[in-house]
PDB file of N, CA and C in Angstrom:
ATOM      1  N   UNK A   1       0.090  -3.767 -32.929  1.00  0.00           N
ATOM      2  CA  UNK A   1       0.001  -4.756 -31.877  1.00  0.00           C
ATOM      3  C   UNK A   1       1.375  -5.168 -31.349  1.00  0.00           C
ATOM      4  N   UNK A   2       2.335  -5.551 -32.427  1.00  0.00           N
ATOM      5  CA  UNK A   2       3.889  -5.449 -31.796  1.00  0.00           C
ATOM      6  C   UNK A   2       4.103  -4.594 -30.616  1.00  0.00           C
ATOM      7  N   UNK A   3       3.813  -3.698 -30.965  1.00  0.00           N
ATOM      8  CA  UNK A   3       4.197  -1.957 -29.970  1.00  0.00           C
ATOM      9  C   UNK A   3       4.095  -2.607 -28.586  1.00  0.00           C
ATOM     10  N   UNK A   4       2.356  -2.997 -28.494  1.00  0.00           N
ATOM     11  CA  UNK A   4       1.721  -3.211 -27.468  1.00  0.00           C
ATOM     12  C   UNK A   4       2.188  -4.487 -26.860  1.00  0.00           C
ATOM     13  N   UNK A   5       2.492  -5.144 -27.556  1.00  0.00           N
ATOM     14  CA  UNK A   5       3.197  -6.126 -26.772  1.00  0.00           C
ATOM     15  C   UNK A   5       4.270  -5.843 -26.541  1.00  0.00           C
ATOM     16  N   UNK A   6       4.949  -5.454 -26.970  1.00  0.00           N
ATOM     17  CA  UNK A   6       6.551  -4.563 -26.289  1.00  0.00           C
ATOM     18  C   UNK A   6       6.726  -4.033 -25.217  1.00  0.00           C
ATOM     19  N   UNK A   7       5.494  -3.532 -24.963  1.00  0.00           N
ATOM     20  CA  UNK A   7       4.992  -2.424 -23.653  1.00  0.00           C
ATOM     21  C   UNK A   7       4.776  -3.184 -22.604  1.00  0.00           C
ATOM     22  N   UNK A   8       3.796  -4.274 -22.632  1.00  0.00           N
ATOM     23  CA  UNK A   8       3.813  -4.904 -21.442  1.00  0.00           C
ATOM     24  C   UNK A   8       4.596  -5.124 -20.513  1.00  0.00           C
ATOM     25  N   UNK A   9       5.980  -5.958 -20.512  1.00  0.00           N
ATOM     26  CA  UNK A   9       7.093  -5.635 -19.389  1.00  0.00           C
ATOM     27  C   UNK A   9       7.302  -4.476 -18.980  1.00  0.00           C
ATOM     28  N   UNK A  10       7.388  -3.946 -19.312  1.00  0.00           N
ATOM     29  CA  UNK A  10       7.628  -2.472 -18.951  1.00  0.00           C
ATOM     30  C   UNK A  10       6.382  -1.646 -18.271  1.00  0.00           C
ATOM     31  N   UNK A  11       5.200  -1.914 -18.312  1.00  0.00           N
ATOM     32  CA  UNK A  11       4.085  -1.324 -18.298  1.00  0.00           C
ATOM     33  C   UNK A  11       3.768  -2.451 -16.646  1.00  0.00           C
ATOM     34  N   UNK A  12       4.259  -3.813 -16.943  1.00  0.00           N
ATOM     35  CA  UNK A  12       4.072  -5.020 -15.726  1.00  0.00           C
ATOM     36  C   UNK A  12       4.909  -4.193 -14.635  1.00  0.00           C
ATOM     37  N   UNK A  13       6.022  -3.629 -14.653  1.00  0.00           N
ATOM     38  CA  UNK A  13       6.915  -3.347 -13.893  1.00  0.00           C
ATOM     39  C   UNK A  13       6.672  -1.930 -13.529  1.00  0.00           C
ATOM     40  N   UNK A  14       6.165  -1.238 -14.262  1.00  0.00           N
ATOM     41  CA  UNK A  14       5.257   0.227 -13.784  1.00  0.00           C
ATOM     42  C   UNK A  14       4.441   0.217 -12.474  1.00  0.00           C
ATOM     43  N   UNK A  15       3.748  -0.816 -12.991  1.00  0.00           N
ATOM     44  CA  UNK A  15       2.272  -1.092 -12.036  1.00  0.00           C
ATOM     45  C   UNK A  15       3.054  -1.850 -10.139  1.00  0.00           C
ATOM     46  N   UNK A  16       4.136  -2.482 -10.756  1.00  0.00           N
ATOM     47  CA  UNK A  16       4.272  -3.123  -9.365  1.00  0.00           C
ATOM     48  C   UNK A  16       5.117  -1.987  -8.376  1.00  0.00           C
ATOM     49  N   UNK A  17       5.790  -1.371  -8.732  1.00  0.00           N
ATOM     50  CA  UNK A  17       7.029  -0.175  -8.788  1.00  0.00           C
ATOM     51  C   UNK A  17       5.642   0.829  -8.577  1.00  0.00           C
ATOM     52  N   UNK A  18       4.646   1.241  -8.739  1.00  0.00           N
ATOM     53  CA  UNK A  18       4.203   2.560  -8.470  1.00  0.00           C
ATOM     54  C   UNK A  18       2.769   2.116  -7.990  1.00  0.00           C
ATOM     55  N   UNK A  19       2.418   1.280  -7.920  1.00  0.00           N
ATOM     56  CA  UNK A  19       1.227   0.104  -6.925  1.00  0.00           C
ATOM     57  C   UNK A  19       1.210  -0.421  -5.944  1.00  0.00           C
ATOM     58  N   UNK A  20       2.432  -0.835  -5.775  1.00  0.00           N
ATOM     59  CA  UNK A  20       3.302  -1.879  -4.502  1.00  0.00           C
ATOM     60  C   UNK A  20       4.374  -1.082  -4.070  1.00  0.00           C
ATOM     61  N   UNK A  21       5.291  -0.449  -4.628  1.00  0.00           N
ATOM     62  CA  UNK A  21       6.535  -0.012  -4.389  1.00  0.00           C
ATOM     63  C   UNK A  21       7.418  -1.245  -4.340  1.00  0.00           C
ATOM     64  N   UNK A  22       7.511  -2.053  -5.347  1.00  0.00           N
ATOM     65  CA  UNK A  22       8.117  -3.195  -4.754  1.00  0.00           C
ATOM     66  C   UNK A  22       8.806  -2.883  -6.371  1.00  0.00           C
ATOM     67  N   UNK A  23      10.318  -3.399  -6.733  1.00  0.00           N
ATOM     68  CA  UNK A  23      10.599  -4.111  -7.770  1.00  0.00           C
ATOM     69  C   UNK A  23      10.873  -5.579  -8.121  1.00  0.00           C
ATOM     70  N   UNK A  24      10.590  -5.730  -9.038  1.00  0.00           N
ATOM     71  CA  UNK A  24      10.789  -6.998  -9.835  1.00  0.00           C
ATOM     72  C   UNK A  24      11.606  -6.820 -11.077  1.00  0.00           C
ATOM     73  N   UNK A  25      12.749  -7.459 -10.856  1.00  0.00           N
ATOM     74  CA  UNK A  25      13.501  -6.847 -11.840  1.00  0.00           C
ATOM     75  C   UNK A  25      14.858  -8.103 -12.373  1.00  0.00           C
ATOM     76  N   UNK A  26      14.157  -9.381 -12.861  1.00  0.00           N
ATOM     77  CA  UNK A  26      15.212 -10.225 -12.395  1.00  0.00           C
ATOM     78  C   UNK A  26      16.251 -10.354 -13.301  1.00  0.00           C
ATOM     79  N   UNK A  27      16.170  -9.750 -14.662  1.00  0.00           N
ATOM     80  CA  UNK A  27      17.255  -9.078 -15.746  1.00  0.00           C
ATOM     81  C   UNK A  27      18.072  -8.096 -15.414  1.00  0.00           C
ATOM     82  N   UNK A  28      17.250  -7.065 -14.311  1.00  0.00           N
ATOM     83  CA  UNK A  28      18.410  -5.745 -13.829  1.00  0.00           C
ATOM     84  C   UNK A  28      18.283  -4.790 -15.751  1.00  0.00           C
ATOM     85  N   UNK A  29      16.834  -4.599 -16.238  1.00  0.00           N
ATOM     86  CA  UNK A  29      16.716  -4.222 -17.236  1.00  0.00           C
ATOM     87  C   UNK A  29      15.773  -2.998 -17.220  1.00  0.00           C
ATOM     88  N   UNK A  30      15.167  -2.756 -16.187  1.00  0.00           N
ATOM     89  CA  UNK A  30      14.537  -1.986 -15.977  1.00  0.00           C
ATOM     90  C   UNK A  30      14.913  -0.453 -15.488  1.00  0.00           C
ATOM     91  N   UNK A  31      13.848   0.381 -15.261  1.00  0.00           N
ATOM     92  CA  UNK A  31      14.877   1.892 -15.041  1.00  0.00           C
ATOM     93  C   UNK A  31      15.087   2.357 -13.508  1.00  0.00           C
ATOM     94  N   UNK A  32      14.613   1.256 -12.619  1.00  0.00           N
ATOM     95  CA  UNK A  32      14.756   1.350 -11.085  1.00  0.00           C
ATOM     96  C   UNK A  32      15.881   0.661 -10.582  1.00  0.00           C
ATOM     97  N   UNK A  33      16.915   0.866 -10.066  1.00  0.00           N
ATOM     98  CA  UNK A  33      17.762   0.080  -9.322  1.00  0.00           C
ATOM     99  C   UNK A  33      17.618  -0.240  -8.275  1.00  0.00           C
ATOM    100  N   UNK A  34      17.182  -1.201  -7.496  1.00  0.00           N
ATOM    101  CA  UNK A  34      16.977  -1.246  -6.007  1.00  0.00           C
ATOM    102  C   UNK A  34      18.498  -2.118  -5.265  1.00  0.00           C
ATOM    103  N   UNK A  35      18.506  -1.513  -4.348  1.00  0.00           N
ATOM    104  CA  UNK A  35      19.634  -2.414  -3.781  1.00  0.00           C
ATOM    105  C   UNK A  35      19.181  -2.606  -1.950  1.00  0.00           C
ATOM    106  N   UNK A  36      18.556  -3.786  -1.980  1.00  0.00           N
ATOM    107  CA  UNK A  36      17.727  -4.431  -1.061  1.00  0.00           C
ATOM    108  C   UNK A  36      18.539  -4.771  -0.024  1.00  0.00           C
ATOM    109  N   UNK A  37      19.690  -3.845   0.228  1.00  0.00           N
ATOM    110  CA  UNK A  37      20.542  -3.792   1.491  1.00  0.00           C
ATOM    111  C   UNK A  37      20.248  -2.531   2.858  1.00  0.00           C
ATOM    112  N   UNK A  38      19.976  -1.869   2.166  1.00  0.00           N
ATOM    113  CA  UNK A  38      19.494  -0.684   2.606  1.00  0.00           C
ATOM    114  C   UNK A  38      18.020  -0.601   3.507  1.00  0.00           C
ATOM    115  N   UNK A  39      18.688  -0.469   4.446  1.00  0.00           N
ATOM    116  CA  UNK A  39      17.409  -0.614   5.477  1.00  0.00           C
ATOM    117  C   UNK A  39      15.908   0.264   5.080  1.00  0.00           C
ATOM    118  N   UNK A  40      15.008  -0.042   5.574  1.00  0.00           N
ATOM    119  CA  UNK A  40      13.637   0.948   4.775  1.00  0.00           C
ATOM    120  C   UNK A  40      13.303   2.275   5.307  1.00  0.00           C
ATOM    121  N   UNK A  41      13.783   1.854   6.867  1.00  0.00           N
ATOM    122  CA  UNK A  41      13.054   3.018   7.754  1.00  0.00           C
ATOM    123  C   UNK A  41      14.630   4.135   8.385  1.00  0.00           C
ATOM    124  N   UNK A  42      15.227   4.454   7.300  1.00  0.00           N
ATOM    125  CA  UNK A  42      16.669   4.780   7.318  1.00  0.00           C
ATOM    126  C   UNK A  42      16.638   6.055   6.213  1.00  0.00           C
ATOM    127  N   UNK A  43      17.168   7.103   6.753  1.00  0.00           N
ATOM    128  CA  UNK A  43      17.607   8.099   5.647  1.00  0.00           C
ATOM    129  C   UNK A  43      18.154   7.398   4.381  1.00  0.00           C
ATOM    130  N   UNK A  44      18.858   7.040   4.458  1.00  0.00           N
ATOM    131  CA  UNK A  44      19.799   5.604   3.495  1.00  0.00           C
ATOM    132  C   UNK A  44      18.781   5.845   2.200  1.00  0.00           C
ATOM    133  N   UNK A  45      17.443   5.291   2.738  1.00  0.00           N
ATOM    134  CA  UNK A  45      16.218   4.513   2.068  1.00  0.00           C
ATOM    135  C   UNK A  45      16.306   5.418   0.781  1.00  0.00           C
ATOM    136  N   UNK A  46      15.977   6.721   1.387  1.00  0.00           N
ATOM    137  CA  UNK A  46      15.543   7.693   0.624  1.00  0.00           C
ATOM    138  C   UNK A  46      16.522   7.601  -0.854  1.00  0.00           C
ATOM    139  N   UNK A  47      17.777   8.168  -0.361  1.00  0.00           N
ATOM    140  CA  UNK A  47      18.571   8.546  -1.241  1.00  0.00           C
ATOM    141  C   UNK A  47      19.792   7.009  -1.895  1.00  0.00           C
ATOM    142  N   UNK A  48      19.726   6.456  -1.243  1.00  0.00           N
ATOM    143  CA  UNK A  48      20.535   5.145  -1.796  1.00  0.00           C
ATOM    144  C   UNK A  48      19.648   3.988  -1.826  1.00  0.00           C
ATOM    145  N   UNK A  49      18.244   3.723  -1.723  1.00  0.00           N
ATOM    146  CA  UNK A  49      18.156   2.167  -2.008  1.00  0.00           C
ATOM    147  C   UNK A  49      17.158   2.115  -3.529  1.00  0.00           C
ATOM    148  N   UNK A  50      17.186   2.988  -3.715  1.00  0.00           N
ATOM    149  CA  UNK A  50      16.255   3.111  -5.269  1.00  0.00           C
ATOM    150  C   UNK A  50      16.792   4.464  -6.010  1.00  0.00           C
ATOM    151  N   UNK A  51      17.364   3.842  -7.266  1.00  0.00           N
ATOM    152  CA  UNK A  51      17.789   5.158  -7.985  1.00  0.00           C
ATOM    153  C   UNK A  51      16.943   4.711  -9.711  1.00  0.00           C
ATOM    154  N   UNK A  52      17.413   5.791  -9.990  1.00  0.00           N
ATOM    155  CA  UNK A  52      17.274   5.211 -11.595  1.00  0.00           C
ATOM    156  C   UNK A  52      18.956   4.727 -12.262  1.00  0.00           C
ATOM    157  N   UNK A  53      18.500   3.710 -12.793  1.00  0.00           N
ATOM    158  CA  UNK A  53      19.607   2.939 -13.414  1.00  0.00           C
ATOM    159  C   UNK A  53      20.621   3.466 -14.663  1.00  0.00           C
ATOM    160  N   UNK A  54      21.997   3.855 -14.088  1.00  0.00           N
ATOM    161  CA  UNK A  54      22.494   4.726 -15.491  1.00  0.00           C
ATOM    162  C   UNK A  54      22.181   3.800 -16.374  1.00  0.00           C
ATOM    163  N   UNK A  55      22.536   4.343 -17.868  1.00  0.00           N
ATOM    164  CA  UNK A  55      22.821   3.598 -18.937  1.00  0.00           C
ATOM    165  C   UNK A  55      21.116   3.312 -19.185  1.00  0.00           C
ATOM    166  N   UNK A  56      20.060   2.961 -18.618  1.00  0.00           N
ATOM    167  CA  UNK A  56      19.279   2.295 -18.825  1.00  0.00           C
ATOM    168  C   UNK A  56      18.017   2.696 -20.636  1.00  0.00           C
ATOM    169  N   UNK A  57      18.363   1.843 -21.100  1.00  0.00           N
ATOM    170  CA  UNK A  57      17.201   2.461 -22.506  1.00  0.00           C
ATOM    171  C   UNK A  57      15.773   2.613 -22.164  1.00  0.00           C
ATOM    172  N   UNK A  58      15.240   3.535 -22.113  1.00  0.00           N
ATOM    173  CA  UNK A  58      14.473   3.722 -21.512  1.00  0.00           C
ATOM    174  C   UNK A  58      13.193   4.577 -22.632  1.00  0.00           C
ATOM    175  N   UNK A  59      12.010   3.790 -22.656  1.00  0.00           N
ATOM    176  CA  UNK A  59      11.156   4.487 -24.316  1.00  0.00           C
ATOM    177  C   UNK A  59      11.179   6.294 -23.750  1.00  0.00           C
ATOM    178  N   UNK A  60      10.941   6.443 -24.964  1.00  0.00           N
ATOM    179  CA  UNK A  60      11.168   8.294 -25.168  1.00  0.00           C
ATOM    180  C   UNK A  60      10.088   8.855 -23.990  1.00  0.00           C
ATOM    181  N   UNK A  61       9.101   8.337 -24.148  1.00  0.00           N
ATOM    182  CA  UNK A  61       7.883   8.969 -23.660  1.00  0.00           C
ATOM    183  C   UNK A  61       7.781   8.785 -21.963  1.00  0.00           C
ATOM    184  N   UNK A  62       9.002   7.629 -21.821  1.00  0.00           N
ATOM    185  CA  UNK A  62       8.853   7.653 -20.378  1.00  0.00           C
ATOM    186  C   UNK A  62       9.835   8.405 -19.750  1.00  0.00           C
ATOM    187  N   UNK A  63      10.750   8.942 -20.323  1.00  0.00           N
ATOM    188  CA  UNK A  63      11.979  10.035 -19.548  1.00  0.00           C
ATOM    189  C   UNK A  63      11.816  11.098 -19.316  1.00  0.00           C
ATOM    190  N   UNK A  64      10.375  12.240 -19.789  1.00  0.00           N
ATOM    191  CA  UNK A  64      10.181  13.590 -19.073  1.00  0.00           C
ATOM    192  C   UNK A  64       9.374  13.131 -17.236  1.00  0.00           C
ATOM    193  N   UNK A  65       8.921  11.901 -16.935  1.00  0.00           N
ATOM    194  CA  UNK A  65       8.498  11.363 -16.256  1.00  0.00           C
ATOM    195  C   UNK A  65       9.286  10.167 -15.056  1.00  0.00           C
ATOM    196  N   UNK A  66      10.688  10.089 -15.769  1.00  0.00           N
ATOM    197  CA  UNK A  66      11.297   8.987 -14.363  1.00  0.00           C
ATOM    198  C   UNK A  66      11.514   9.466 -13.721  1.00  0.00           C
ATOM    199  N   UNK A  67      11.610  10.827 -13.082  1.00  0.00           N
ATOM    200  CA  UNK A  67      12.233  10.948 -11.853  1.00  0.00           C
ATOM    201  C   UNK A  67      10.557  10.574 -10.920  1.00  0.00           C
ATOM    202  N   UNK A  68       9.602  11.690 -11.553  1.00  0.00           N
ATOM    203  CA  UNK A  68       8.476  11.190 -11.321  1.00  0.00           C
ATOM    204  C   UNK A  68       8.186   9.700 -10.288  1.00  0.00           C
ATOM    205  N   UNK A  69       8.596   8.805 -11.350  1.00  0.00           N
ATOM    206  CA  UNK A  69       8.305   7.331 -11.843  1.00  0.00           C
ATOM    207  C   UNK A  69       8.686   6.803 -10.494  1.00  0.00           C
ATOM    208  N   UNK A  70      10.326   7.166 -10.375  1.00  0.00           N
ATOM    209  CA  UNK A  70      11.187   6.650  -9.052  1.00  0.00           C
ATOM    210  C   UNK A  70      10.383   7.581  -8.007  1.00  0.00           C
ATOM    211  N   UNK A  71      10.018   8.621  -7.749  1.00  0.00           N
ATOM    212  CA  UNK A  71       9.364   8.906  -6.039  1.00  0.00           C
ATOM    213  C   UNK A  71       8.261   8.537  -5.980  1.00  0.00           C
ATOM    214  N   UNK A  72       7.442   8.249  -7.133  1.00  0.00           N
ATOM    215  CA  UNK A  72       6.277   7.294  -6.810  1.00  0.00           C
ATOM    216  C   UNK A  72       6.399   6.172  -6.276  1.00  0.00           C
ATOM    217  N   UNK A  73       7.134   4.949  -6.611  1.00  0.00           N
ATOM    218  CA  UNK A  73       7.543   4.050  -6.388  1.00  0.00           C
ATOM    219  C   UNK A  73       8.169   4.091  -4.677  1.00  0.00           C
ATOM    220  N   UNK A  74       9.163   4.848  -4.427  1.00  0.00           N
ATOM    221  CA  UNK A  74       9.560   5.266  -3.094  1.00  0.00           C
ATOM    222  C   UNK A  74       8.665   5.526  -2.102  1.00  0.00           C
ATOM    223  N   UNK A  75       7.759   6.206  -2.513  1.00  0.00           N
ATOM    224  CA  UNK A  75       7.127   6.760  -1.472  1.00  0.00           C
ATOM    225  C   UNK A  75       6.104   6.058  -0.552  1.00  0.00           C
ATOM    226  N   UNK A  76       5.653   5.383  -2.241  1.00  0.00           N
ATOM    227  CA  UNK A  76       4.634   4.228  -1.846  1.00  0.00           C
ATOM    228  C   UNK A  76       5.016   3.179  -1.288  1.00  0.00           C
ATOM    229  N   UNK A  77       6.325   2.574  -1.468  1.00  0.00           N
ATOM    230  CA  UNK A  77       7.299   1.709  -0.413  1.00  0.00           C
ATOM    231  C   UNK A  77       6.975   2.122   1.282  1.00  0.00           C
ATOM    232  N   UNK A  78       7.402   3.325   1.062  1.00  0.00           N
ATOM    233  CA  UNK A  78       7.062   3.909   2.281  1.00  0.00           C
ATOM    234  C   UNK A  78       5.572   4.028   3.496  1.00  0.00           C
ATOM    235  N   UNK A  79       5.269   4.278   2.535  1.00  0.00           N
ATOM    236  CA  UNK A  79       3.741   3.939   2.858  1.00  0.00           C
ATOM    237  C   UNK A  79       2.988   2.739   3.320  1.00  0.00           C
ATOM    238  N   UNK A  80       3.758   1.584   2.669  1.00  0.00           N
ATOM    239  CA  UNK A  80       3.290   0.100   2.789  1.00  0.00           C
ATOM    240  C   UNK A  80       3.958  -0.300   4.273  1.00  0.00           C
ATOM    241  N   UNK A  81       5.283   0.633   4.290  1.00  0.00           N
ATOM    242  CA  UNK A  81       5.795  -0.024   5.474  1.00  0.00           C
ATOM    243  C   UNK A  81       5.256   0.412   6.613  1.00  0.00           C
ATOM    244  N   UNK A  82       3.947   1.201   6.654  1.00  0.00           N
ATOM    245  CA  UNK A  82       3.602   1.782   7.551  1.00  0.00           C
ATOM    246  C   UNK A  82       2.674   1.366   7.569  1.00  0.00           C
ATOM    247  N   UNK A  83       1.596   1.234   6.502  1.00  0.00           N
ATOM    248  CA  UNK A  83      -0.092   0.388   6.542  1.00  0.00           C
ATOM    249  C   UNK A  83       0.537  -0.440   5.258  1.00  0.00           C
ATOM    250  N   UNK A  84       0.567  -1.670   5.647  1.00  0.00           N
ATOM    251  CA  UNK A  84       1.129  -2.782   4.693  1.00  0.00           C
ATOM    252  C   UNK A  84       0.050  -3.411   3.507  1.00  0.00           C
ATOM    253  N   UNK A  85      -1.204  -2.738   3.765  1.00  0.00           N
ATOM    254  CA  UNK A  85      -2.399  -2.811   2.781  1.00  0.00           C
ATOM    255  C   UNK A  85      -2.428  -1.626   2.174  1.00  0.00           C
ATOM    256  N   UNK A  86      -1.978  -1.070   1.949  1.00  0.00           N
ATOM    257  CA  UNK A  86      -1.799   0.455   1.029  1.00  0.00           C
ATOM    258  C   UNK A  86      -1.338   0.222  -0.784  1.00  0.00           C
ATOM    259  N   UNK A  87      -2.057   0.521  -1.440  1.00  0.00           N
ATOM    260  CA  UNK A  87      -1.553   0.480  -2.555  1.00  0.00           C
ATOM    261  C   UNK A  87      -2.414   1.475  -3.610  1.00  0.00           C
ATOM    262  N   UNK A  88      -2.096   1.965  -4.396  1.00  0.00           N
ATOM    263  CA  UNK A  88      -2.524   2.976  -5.082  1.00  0.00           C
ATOM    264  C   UNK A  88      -3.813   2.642  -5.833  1.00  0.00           C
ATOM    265  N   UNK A  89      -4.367   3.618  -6.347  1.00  0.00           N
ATOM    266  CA  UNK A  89      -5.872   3.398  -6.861  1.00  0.00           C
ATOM    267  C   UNK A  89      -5.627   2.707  -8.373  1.00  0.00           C
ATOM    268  N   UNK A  90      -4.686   3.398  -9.253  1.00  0.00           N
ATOM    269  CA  UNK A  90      -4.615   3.125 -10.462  1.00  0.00           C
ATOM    270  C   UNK A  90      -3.846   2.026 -10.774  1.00  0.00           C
ATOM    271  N   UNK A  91      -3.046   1.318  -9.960  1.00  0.00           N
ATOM    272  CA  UNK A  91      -2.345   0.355 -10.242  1.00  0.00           C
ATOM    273  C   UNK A  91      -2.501  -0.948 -10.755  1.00  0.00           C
ATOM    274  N   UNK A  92      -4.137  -1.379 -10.268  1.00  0.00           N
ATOM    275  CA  UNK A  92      -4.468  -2.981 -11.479  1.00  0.00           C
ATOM    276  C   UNK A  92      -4.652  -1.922 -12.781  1.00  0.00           C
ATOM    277  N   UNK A  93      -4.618  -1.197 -13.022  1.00  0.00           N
ATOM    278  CA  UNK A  93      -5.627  -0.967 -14.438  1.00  0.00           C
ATOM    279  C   UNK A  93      -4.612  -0.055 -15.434  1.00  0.00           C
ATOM    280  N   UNK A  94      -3.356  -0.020 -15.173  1.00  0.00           N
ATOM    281  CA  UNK A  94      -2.666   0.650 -15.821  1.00  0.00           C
ATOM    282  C   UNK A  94      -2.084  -0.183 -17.633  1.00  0.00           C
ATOM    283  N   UNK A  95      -1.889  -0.930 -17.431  1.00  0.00           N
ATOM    284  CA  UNK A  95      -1.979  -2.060 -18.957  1.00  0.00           C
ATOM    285  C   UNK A  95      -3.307  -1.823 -19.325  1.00  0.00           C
ATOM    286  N   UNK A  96      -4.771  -1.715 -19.183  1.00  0.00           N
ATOM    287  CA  UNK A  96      -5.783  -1.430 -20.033  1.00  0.00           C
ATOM    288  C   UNK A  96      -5.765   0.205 -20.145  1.00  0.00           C
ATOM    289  N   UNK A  97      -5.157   0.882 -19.528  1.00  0.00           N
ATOM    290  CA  UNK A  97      -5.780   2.131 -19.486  1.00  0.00           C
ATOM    291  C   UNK A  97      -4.451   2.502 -20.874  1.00  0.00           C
ATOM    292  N   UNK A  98      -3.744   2.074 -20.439  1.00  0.00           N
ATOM    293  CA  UNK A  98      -2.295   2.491 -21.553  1.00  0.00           C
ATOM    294  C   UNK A  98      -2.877   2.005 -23.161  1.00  0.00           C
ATOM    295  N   UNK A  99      -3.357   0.629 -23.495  1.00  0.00           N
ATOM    296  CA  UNK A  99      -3.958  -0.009 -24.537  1.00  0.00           C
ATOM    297  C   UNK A  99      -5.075   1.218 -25.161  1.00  0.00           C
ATOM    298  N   UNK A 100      -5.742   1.812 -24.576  1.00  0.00           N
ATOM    299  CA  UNK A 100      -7.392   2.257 -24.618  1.00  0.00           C
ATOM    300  C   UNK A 100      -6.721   3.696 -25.064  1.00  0.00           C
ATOM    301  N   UNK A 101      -5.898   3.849 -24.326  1.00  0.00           N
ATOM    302  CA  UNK A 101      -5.340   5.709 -24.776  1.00  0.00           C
ATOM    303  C   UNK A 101      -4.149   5.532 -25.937  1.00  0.00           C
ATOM    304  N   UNK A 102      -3.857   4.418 -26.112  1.00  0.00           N
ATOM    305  CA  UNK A 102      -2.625   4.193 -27.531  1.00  0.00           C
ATOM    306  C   UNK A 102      -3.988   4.365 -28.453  1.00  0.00           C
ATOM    307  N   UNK A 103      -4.692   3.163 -28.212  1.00  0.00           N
ATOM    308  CA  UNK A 103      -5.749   3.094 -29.636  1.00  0.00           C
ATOM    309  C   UNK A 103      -6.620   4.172 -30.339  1.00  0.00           C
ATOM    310  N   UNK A 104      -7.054   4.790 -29.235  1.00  0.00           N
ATOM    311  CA  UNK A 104      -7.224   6.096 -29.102  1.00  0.00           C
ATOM    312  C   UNK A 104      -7.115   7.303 -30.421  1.00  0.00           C
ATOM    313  N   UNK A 105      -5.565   6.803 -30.006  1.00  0.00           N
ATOM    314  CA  UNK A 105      -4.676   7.991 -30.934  1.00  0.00           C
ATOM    315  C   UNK A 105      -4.060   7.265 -32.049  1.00  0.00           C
ATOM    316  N   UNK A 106      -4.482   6.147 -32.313  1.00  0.00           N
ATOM    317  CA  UNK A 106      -4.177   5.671 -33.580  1.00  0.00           C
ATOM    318  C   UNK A 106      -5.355   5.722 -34.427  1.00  0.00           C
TER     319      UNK A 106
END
């Protein structure tokens, strides 16, 4: 149960980052860097306003998957700025679905 509660921030910040395309990040602890200077509808966007964060500790199981992680997040940014009701299918349900497939395998 520790585990699982460990996961949550991280799992909270999944869902908004690949649901919303939005970050929330008010530690600067997470593995997205956004730098909310960078215009949206700008080449810029693409390649400078969301990277992954050097240095960042990041659990094992999620690093064959950040680059992943970051163009999900991007794209779907993208998307919102175009139909501003857009948001992905799996995104409320990713904290139960993560819980249900840990227990799973324990």
């Amino acid at each position: 149960d520790l585990f699982l509660v460990s996961m949550r921030p991280y799992l909270t910040f999944l869902e908004k980052w690949m649901g919303m395309g939005e970050v929330e990040d008010h530690y600067n602890e997470f593995m997205i860097l956004h730098d909310p200077s960078v215009p949206l509808h700008t080449l810029r966007y693409w390649h400078e306003a969301c990277r992954l964060r050097p240095g960042t500790a990041l659990p094992v199981f999620f690093q064959p998957l950040a680059r992943e992680i970051l163009l999900t997040g991007k794209s779907v940014a993208l998307m919102r700025s175009v139909q501003p009701t857009f948001r992905t299918s799996t995104s409320s349900h990713m904290w139960d679905q993560f819980v249900e497939s840990f227990r799973s395998k324990m």
